[in-house]
Protein backbone atom coordinates (compact mmCIF):
# COMPACT_ATOMS: atom_id res chain seq x y z
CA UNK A 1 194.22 72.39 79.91
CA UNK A 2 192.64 73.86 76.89
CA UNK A 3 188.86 72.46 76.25
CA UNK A 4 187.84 71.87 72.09
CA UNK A 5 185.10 73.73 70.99
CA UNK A 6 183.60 70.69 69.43
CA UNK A 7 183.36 67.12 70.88
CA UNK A 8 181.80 64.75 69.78
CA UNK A 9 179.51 62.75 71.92
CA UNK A 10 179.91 59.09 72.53
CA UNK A 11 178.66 56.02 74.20
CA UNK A 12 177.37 55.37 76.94
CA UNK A 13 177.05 59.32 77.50
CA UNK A 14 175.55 59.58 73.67
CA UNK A 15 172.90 57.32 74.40
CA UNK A 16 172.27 58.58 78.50
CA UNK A 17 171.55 61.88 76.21
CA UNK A 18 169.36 60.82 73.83
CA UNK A 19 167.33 58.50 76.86
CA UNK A 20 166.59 61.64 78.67
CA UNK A 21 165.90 63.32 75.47
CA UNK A 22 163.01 60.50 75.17
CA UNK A 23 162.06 60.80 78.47
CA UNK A 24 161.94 64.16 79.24
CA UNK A 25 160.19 65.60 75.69
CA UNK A 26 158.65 62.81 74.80
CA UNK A 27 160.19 62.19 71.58
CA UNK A 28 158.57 59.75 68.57
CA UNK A 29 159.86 59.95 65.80
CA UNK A 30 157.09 59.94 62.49
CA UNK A 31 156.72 61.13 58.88
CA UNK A 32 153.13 61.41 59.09
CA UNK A 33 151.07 64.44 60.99
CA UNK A 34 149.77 62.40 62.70
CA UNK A 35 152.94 61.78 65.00
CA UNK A 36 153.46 65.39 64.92
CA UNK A 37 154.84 67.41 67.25
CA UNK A 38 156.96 65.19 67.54
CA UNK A 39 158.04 66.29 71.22
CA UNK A 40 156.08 67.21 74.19
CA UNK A 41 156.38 71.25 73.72
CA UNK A 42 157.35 72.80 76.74
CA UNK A 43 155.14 76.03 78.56
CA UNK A 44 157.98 78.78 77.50
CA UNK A 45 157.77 77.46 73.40
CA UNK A 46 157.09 78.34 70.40
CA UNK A 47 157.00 76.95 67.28
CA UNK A 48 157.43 78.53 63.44
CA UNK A 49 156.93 77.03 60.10
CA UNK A 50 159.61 77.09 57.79
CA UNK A 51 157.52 77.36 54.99
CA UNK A 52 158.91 80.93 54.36
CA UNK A 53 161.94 79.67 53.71
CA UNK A 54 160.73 77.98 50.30
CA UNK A 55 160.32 81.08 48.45
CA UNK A 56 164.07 82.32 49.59
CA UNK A 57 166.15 83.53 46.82
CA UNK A 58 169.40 84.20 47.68
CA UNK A 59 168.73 81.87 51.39
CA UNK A 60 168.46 85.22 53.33
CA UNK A 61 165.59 84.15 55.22
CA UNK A 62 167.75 80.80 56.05
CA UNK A 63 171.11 82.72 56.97
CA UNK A 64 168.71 85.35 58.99
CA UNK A 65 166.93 82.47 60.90
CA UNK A 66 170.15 80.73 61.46
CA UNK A 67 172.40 83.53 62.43
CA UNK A 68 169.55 85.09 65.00
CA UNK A 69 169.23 81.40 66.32
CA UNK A 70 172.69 80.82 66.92
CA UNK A 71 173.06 84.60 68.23
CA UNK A 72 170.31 83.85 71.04
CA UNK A 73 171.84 80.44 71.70
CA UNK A 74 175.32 82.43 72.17
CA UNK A 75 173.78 85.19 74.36
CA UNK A 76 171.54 82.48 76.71
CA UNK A 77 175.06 80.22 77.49
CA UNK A 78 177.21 81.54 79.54
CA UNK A 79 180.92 82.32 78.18
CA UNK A 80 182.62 78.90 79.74
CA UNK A 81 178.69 77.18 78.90
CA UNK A 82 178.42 74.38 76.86
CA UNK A 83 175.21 73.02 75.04
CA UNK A 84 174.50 69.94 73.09
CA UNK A 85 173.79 69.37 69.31
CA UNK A 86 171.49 66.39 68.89
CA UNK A 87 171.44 65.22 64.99
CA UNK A 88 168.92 62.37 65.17
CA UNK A 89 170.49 59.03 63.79
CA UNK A 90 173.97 61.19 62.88
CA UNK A 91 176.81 62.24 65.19
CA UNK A 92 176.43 64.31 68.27
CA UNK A 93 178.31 66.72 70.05
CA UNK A 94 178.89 69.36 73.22
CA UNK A 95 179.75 72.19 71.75
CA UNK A 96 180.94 75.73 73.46
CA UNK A 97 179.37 78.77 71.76
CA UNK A 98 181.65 81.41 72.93
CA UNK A 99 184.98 79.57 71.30
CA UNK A 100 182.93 79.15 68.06
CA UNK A 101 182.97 82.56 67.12
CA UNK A 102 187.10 83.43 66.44
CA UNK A 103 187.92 83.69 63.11
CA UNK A 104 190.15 80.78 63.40
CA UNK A 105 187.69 78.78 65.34
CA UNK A 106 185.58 75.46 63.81
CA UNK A 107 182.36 76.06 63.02
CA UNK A 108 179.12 74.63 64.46
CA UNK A 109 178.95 71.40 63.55
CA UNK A 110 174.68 70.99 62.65
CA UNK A 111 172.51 74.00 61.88
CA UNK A 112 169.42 74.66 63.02
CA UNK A 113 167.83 73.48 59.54
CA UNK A 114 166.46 69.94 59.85
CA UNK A 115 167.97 68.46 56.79
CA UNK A 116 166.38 65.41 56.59
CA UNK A 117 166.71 64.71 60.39
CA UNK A 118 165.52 65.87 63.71
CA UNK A 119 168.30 68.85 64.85
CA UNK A 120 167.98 69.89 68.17
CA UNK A 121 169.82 72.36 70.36
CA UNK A 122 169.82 71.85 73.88
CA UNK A 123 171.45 73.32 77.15
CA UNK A 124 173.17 70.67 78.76
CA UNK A 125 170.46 71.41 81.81
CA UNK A 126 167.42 71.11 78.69
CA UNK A 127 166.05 74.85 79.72
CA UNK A 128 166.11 75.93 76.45
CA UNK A 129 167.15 75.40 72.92
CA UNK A 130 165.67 74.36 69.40
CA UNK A 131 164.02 70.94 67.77
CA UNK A 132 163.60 71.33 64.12
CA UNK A 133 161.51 69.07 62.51
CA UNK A 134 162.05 68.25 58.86
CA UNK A 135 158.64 66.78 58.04
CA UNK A 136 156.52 69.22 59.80
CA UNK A 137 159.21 71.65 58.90
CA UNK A 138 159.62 73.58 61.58
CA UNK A 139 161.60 74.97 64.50
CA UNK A 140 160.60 74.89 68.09
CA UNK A 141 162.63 77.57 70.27
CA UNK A 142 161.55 76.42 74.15
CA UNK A 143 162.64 78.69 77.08
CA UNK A 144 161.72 81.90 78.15
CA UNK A 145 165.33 83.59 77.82
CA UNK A 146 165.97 82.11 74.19
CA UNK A 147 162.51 83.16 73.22
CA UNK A 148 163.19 86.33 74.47
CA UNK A 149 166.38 86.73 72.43
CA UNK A 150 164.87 85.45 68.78
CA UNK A 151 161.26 85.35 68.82
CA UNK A 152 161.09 89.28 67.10
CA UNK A 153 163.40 87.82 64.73
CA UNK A 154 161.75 84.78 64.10
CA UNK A 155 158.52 86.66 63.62
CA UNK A 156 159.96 88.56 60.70
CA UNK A 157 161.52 86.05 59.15
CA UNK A 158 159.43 83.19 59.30
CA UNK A 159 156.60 84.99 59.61
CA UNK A 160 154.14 82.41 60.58
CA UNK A 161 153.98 80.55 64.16
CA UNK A 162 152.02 77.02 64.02
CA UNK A 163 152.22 76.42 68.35
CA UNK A 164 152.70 78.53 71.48
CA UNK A 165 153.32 76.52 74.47
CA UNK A 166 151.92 73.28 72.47
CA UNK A 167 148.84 74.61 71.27
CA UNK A 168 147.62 75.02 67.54
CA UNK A 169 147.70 78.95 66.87
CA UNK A 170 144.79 79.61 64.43
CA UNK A 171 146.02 79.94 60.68
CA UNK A 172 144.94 82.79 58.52
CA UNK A 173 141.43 82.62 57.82
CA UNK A 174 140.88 81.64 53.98
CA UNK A 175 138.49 83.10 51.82
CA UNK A 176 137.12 81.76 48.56
C-alpha cells in the first residue's frame, strides 16, 4: 500500500503530540520577552535571528534559509523517515521528506518561517528539528546532525546567532 506524503494529524494522536511537545521542551507560549525562549533549548541547539531577513529584496535570504533547512531536514531522515510539522493553533501533519521532492509531488505543507505562529519541525523521535518563533523571530535548529548539515548556511545567511545550547551569545559590542 502506497503511504501520502502529507497527512494530516488528528485527535487523539494531534493532541498526544502536542502534550509531549509541552512536556518534553517546555513550551509557553508569550508575546512578550519575557516568556522568551519560548522552549527549553536543547544541549545540541542553536538559535538565529531572523532579523536579516528584513532587509531581503528579492526574499533570497528567506528561500536560502528555507531551502538549506529543508535540505538538512531531508538529509537527517532517512528515505522511508517521516517527521512532524507542528503549526501552533493551525493544522498538523507527518510528513515524508524523501516523497516531497518529485516534481509531481505536494509540497511541504508549513515552512520554516513563523508566520504569525510557532512552526516547528520535529523527528517523530524529537532528536532534531526547528521551532521558529515569530515574536522573538527566530529559528532554533536542535540536534547535532541537523546542525551539522545547516549551521554554515545559517551563518551566512542569517548572519547573527542569539543562543547556543540555551545560552545568550554576546551581541556586537556598540559604540557611540
Amino acid at each position: 500500500m502506497a503511504t501520502s506524503a502529507v497527512e494530516t494529524l488528528k485527535n487523539p494522536e494531534y493532541g498526544r503530540l502536542w502534550d509531549r511537545f509541552h512536556r518534553e521542551f517546555a513550551f509557553r507560549s508569550g508575546m512578550t520577552s519575557a516568556t522568551w525562549p519560548a522552549i527549553k533549548e536543547p544541549v545540541d541547539s542553536v538559535t538565529w535571528s531572523l532579523g536579516a531577513l528584513d532587509d531581503d529584496p528579492g526574499h533570497r535570504r528567506l528561500d536560502g534559509m528555507v531551502a538549506a533547512v529543508k535540505a538538512g531536514l531531508w538529509a537527517c531522515t532517512p528515505p522511508e523517515g517521516t517527521l512532524l510539522v507542528l503549526d501552533w493553533q493551525h493544522r498538523c501533519y507527518r510528513i515524508r521528506p524523501h516523497h516531497l521532492t518529485a516534481a509531481h509531488a505536494p509540497k511541504w505543507p508549513a515552512s520554516m518561517m513563523p508566520d504569525g505562529d510557532y512552526n516547528i519541525h520535529l523527528a517523530e523521535d524529537f532528536s532534531f528539528g526547528t521551532f521558529g518563533h515569530p515574536w522573538e523571530y527566530t529559528i532554533c535548529v536542535m540536534g547535532e546532525s541537523l546542525l551539522a548539515e545547516v549551521a554554515d548556511a545559517l551563518d551566512r545567511i542569517l548572519l547573527r546567532r542569539v543562543r547556543e545550547s540555551g545560552t545568550p551569545v554576546p551581541g556586537p559590542t556598540q559604540t557611540s
